[in-house]
PDB file of N, CA and C in Angstrom:
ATOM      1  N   UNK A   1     -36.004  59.797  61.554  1.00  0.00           N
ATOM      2  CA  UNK A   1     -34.832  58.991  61.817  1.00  0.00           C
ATOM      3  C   UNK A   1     -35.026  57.548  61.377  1.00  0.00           C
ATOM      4  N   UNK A   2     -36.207  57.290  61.263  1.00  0.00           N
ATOM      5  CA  UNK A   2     -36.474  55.975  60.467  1.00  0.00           C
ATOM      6  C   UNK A   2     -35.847  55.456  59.471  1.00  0.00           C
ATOM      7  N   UNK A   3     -36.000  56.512  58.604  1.00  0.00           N
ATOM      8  CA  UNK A   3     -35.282  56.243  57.485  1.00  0.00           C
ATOM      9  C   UNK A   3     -33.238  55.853  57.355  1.00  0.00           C
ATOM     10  N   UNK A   4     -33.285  56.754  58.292  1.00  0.00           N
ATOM     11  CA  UNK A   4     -31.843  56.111  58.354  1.00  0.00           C
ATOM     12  C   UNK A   4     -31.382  55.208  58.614  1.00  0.00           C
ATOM     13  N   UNK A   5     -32.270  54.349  59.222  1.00  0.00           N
ATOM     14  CA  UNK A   5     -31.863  53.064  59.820  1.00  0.00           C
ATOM     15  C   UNK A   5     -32.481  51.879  58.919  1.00  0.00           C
ATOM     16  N   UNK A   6     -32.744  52.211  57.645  1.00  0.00           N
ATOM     17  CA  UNK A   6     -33.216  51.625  57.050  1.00  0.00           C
ATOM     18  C   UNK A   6     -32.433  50.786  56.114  1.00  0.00           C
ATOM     19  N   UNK A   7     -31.115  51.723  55.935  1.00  0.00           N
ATOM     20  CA  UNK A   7     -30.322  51.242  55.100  1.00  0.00           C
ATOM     21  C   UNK A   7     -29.410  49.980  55.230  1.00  0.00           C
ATOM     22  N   UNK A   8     -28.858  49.392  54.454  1.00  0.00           N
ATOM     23  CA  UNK A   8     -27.986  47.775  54.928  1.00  0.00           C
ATOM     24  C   UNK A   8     -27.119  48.478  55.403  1.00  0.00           C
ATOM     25  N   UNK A   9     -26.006  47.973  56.173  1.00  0.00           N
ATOM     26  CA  UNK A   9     -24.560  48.247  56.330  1.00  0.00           C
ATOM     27  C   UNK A   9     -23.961  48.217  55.814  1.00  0.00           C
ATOM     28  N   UNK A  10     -22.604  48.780  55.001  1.00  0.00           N
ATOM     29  CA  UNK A  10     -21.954  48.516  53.823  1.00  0.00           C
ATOM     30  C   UNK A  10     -21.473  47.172  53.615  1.00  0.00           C
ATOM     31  N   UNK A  11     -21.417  46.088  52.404  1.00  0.00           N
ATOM     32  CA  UNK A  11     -20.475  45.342  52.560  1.00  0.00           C
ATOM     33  C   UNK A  11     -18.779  45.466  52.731  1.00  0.00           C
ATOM     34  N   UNK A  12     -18.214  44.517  53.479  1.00  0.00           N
ATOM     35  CA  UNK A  12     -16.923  44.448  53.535  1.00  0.00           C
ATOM     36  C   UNK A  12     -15.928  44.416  52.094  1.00  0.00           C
ATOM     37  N   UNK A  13     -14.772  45.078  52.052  1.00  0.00           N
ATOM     38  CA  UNK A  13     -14.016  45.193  50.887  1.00  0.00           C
ATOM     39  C   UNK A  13     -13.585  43.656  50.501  1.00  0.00           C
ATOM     40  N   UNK A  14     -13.654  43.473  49.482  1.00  0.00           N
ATOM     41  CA  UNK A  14     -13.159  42.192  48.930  1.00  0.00           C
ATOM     42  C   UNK A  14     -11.941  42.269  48.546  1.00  0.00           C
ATOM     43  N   UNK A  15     -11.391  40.560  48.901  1.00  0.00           N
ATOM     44  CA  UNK A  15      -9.680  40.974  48.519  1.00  0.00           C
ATOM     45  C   UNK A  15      -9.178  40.757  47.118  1.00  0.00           C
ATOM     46  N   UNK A  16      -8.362  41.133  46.618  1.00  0.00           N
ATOM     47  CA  UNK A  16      -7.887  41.561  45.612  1.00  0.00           C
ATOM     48  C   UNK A  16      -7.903  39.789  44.318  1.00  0.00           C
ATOM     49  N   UNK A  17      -8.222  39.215  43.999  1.00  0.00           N
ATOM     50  CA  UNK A  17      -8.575  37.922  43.652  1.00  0.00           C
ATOM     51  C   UNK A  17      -7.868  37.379  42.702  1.00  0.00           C
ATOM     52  N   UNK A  18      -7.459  38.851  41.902  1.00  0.00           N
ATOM     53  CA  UNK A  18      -6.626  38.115  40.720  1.00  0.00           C
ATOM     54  C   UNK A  18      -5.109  37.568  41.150  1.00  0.00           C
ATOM     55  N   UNK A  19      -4.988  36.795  40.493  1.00  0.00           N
ATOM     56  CA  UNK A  19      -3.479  36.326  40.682  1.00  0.00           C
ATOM     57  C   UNK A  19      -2.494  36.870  39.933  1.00  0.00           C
ATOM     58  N   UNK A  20      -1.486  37.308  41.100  1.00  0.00           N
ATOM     59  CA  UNK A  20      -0.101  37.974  40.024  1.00  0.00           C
ATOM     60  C   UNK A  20       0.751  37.290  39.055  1.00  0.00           C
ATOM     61  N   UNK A  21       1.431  37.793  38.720  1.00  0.00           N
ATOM     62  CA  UNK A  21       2.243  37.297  37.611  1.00  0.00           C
ATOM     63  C   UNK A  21       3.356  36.405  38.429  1.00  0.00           C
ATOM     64  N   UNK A  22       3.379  34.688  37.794  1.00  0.00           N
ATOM     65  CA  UNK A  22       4.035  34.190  38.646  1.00  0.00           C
ATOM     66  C   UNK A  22       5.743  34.236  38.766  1.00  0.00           C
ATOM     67  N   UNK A  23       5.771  34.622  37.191  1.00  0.00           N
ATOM     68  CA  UNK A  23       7.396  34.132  36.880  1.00  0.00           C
ATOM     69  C   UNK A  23       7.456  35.101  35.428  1.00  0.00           C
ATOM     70  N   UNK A  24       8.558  35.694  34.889  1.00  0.00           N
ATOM     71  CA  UNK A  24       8.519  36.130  33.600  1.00  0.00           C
ATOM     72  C   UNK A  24       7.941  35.209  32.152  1.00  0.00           C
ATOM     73  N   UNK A  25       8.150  34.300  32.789  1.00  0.00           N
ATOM     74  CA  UNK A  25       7.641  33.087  31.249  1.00  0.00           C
ATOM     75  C   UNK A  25       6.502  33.700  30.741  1.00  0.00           C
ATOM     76  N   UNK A  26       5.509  34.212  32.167  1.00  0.00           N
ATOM     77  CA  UNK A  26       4.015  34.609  31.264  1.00  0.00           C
ATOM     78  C   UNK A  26       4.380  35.461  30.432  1.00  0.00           C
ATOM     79  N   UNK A  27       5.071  37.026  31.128  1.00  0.00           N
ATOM     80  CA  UNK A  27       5.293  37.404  29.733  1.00  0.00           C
ATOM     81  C   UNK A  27       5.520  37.489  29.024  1.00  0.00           C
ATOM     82  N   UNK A  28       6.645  36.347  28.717  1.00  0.00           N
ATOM     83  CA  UNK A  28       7.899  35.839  27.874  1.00  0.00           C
ATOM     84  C   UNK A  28       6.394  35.528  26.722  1.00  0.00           C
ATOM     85  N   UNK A  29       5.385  34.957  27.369  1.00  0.00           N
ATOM     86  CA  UNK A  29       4.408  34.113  26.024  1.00  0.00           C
ATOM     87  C   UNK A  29       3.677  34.860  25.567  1.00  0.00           C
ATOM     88  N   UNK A  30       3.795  35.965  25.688  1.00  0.00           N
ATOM     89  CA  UNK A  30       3.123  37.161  24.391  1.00  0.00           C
ATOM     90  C   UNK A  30       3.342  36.908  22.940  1.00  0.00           C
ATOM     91  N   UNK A  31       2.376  36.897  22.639  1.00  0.00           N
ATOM     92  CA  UNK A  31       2.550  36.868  20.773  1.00  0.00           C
ATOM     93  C   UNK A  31       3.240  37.594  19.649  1.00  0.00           C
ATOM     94  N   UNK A  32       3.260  38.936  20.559  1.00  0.00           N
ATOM     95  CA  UNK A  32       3.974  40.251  20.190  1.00  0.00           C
ATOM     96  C   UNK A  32       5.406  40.500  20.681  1.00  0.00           C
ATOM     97  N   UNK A  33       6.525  40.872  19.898  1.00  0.00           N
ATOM     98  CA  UNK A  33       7.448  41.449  20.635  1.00  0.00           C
ATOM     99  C   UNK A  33       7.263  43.034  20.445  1.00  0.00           C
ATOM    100  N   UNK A  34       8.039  43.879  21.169  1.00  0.00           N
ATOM    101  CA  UNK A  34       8.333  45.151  21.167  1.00  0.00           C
ATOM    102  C   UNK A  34       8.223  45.399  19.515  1.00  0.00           C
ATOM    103  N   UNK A  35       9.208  44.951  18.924  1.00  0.00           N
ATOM    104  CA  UNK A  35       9.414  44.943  17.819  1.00  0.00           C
ATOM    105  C   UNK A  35       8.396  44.806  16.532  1.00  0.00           C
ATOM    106  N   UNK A  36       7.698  43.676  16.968  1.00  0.00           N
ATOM    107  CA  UNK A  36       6.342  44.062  15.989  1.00  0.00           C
ATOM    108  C   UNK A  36       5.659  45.067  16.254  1.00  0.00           C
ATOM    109  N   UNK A  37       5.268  45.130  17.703  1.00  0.00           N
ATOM    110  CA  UNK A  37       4.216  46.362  18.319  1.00  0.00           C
ATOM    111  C   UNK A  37       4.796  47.955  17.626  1.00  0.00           C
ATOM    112  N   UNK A  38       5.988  48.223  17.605  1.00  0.00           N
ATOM    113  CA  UNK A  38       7.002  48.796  16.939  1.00  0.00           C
ATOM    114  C   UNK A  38       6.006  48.723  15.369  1.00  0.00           C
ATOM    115  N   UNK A  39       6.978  48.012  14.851  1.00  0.00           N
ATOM    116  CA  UNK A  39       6.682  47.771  13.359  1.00  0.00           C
ATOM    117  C   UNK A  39       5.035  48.437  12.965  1.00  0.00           C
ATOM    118  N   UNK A  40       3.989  47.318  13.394  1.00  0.00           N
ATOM    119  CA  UNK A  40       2.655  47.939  13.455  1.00  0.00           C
ATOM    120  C   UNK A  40       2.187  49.053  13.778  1.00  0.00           C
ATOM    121  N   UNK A  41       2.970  49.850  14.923  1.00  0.00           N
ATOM    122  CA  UNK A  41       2.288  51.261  14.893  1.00  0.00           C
ATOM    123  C   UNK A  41       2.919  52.082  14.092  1.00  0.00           C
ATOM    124  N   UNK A  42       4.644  51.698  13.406  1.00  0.00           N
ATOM    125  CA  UNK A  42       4.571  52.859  12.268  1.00  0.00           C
ATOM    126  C   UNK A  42       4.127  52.634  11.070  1.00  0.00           C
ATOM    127  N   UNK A  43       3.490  51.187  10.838  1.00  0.00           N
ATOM    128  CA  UNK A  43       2.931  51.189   9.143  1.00  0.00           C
ATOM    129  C   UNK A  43       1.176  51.938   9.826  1.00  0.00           C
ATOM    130  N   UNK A  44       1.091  52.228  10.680  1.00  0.00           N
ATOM    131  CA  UNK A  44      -0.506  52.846  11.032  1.00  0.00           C
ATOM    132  C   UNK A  44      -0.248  53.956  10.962  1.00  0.00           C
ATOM    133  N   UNK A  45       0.837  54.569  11.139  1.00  0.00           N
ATOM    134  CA  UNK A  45       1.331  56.318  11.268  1.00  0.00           C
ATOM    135  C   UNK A  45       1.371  56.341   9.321  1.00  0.00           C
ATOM    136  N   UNK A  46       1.938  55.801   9.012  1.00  0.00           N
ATOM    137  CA  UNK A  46       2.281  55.837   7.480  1.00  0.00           C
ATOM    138  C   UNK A  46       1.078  55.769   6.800  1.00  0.00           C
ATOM    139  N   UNK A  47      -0.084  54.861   7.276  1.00  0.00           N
ATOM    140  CA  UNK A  47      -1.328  54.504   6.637  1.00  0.00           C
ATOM    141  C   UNK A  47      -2.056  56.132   6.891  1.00  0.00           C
ATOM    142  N   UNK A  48      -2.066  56.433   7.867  1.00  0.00           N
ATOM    143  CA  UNK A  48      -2.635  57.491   8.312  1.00  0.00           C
ATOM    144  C   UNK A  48      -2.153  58.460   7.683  1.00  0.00           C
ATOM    145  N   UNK A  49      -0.462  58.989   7.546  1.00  0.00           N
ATOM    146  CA  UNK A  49      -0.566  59.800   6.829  1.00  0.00           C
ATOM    147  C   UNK A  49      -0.623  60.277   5.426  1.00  0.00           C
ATOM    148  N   UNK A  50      -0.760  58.785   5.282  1.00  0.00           N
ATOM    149  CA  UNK A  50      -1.315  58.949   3.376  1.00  0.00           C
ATOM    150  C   UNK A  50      -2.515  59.188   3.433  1.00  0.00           C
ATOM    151  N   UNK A  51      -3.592  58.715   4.187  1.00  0.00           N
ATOM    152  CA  UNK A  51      -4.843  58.973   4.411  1.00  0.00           C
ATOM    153  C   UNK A  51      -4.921  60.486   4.180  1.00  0.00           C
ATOM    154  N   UNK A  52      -4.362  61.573   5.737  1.00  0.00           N
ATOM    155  CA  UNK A  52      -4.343  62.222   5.226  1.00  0.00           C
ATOM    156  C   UNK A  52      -4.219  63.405   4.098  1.00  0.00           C
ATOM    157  N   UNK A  53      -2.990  62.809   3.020  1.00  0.00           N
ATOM    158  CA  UNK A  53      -2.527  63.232   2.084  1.00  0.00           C
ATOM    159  C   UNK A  53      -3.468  63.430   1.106  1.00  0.00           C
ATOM    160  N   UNK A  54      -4.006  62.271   0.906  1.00  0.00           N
ATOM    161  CA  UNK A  54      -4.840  61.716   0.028  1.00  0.00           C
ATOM    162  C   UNK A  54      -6.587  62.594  -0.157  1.00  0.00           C
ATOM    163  N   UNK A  55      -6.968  62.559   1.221  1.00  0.00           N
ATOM    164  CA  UNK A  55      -7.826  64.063   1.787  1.00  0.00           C
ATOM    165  C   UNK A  55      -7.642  65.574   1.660  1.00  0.00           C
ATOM    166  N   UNK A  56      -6.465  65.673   1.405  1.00  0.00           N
ATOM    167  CA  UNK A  56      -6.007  67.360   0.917  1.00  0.00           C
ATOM    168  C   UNK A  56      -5.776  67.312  -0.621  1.00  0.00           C
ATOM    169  N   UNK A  57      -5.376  66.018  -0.946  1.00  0.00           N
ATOM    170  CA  UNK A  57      -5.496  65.866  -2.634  1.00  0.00           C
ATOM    171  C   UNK A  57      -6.768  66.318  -3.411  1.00  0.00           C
ATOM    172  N   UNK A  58      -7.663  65.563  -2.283  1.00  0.00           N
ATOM    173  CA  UNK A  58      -9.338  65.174  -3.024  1.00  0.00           C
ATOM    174  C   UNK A  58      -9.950  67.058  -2.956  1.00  0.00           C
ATOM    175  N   UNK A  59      -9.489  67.904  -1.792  1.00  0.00           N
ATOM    176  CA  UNK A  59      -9.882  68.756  -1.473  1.00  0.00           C
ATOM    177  C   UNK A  59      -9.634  70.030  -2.416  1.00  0.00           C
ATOM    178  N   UNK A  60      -8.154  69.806  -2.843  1.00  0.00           N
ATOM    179  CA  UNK A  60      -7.526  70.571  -3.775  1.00  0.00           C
ATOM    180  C   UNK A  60      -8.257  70.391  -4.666  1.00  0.00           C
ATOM    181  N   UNK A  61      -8.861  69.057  -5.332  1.00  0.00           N
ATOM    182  CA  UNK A  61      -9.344  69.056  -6.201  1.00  0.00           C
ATOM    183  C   UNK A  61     -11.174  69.156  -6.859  1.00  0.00           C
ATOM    184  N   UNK A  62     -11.010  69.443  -5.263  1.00  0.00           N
ATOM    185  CA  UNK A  62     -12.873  69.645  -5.633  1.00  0.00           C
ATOM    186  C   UNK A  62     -13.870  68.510  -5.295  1.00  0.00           C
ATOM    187  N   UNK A  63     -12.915  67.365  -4.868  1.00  0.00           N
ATOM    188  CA  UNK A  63     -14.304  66.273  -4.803  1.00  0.00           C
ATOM    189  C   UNK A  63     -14.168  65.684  -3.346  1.00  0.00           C
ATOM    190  N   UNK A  64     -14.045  66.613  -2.458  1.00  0.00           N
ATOM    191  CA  UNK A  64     -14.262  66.560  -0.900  1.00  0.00           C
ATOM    192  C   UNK A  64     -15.057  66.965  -0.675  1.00  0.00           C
ATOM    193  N   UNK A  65     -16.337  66.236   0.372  1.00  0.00           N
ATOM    194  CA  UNK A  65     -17.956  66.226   0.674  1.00  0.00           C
ATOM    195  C   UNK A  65     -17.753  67.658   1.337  1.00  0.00           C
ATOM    196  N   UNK A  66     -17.187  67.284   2.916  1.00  0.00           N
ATOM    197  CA  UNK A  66     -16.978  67.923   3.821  1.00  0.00           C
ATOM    198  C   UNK A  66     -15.282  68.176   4.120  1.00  0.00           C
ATOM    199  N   UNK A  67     -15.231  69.492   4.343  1.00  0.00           N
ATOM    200  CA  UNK A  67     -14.574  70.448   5.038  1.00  0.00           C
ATOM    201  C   UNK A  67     -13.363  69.481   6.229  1.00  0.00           C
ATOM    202  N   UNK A  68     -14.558  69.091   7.390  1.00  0.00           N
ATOM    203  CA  UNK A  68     -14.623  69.154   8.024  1.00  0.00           C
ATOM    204  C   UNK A  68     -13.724  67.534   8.383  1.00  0.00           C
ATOM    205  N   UNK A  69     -14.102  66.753   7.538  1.00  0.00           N
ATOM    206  CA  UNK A  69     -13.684  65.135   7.397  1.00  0.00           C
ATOM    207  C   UNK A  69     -12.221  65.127   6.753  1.00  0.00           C
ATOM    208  N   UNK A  70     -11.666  66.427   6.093  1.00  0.00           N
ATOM    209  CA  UNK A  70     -10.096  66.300   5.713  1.00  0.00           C
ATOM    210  C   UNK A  70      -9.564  66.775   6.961  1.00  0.00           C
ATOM    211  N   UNK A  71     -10.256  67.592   7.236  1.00  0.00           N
ATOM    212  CA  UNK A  71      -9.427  68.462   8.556  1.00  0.00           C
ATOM    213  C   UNK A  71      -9.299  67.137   9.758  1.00  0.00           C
ATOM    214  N   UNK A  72     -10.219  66.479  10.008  1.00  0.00           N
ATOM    215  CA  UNK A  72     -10.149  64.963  11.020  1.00  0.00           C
ATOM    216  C   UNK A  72      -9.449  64.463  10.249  1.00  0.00           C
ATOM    217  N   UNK A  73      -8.739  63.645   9.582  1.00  0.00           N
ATOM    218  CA  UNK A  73      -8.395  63.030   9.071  1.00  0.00           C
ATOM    219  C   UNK A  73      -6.386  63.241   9.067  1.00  0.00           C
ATOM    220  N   UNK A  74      -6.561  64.992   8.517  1.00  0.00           N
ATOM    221  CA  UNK A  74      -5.505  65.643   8.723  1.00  0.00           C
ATOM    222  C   UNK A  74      -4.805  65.404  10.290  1.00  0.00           C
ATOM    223  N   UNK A  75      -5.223  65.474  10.963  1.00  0.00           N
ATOM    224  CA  UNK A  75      -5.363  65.610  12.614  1.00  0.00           C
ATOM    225  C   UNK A  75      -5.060  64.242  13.159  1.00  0.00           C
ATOM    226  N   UNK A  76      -5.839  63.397  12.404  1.00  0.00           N
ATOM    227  CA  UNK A  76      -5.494  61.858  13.797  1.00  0.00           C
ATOM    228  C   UNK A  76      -3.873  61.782  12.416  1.00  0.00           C
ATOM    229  N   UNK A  77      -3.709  61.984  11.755  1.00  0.00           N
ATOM    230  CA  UNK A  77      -2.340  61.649  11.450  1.00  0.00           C
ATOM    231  C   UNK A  77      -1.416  62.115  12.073  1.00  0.00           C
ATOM    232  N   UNK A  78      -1.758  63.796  12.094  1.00  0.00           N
ATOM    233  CA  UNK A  78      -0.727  64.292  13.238  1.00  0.00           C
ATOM    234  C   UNK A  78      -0.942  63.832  14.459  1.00  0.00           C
ATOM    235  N   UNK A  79      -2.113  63.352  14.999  1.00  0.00           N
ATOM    236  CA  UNK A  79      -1.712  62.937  16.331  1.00  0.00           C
ATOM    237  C   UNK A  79      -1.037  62.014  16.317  1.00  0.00           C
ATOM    238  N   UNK A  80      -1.177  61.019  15.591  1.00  0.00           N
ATOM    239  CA  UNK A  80      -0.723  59.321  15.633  1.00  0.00           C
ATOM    240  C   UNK A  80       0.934  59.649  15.380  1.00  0.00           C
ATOM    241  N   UNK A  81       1.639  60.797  14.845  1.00  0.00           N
ATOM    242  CA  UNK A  81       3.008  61.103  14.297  1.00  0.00           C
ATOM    243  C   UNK A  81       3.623  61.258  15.537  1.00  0.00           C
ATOM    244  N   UNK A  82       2.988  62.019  16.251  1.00  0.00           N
ATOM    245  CA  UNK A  82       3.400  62.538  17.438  1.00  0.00           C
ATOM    246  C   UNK A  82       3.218  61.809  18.683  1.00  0.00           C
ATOM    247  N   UNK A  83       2.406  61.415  18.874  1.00  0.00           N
ATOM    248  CA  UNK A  83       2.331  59.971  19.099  1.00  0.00           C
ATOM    249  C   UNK A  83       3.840  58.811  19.474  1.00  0.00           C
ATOM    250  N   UNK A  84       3.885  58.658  17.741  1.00  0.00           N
ATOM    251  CA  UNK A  84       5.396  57.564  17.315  1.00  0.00           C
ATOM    252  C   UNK A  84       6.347  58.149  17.893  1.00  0.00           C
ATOM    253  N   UNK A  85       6.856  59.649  17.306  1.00  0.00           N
ATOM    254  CA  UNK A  85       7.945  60.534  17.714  1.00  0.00           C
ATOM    255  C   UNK A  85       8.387  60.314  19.511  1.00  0.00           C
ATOM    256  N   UNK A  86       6.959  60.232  20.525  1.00  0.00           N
ATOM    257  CA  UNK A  86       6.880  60.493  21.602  1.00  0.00           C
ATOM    258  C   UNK A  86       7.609  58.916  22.543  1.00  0.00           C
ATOM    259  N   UNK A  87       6.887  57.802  21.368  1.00  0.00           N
ATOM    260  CA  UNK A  87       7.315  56.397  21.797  1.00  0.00           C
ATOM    261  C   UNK A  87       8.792  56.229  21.383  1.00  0.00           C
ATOM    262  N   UNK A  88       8.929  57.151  20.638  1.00  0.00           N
ATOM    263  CA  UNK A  88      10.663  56.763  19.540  1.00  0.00           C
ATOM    264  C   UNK A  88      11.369  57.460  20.953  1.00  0.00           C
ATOM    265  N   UNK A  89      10.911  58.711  21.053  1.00  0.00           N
ATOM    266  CA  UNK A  89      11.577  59.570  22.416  1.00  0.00           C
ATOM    267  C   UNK A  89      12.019  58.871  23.638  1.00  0.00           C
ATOM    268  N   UNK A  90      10.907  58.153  24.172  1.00  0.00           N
ATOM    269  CA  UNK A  90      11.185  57.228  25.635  1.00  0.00           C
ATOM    270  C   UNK A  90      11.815  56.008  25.026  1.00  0.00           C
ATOM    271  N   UNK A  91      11.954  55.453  24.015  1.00  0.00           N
ATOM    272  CA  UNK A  91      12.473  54.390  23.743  1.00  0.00           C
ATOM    273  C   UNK A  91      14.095  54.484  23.929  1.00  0.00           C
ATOM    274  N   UNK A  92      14.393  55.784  23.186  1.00  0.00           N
ATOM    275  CA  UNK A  92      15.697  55.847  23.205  1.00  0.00           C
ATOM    276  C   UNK A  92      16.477  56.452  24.240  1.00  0.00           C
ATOM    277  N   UNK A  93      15.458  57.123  25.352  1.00  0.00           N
ATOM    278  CA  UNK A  93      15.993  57.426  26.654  1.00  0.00           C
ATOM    279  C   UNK A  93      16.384  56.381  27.270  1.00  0.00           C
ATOM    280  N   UNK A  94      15.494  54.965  27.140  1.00  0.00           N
ATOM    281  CA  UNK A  94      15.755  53.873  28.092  1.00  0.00           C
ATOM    282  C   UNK A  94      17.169  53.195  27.699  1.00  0.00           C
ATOM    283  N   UNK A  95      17.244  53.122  26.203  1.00  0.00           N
ATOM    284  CA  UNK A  95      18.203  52.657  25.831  1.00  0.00           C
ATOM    285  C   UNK A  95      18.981  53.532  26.496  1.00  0.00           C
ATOM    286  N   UNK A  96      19.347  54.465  26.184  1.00  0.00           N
ATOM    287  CA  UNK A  96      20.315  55.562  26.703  1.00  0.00           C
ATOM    288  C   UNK A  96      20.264  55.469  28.317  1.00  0.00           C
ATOM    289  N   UNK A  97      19.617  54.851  28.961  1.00  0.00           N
ATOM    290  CA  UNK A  97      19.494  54.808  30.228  1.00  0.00           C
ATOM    291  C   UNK A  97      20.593  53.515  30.915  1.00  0.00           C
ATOM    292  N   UNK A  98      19.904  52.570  29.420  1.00  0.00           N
ATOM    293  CA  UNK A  98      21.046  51.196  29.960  1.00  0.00           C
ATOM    294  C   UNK A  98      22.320  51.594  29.171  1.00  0.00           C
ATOM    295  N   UNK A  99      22.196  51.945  28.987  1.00  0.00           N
ATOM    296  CA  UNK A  99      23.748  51.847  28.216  1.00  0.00           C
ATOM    297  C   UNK A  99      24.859  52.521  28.987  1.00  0.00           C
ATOM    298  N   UNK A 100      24.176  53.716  29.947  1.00  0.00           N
ATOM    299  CA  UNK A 100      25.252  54.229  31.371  1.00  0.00           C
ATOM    300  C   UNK A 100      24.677  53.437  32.810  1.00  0.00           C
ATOM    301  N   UNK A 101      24.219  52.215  32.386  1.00  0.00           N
ATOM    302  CA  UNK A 101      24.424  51.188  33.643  1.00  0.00           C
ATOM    303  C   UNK A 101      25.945  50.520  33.990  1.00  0.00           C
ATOM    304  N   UNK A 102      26.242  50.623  34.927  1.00  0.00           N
ATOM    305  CA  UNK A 102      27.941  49.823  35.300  1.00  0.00           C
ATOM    306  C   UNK A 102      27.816  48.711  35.380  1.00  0.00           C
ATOM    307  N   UNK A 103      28.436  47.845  34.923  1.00  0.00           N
ATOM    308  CA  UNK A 103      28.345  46.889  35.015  1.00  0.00           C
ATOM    309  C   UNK A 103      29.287  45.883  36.171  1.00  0.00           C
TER     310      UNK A 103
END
């Protein structure tokens, strides 16, 4: 039973420290709007899927190392597509959400 009593007592929970968001301005001062964040992830979907394109080209043609590196390649494009499709999806629900708000 020694041993059990050996141990410290737990410390007490600490309170939460960070400070909330005081007013919208903070987020108003983002560098980014929707709209770029937008913009940037479909020229990355587009980059990607030329990437991939470009990997089934090389493959067709004989001068792909590995197998295995078109097939990845193939893949984060489709994910990243599906991905966009998924952000395009909730985007236009919300819109569609405000737009049957009463005013």
């Amino acid at each position: 039973m020694n041993g059990i009593n050996t141990f410290s007592p737990t410390a007490p929970l600490q309170q939460n420290t960070r400070e909330p968001l005081s007013s919208r301005s903070e987020v108003a001062k983002s560098s980014e709007s929707f709209r770029d964040v937008l913009s940037t992830m479909v020229n990355n979907v587009n980059e990607s899927q030329q990437a991939g394109d470009k990997a089934i080209k090389k493959l067709q043609a004989g001068d792909a190392d590995h197998l295995h590196d078109v097939m990845i390649k193939v893949e984060e494009a489709d994910v990243s597509l599906r991905m966009l499709v998924q952000v395009r999806n909730k985007a236009q629900a919300a819109y569609e959400e405000i737009m049957r708000m009463q005013i």
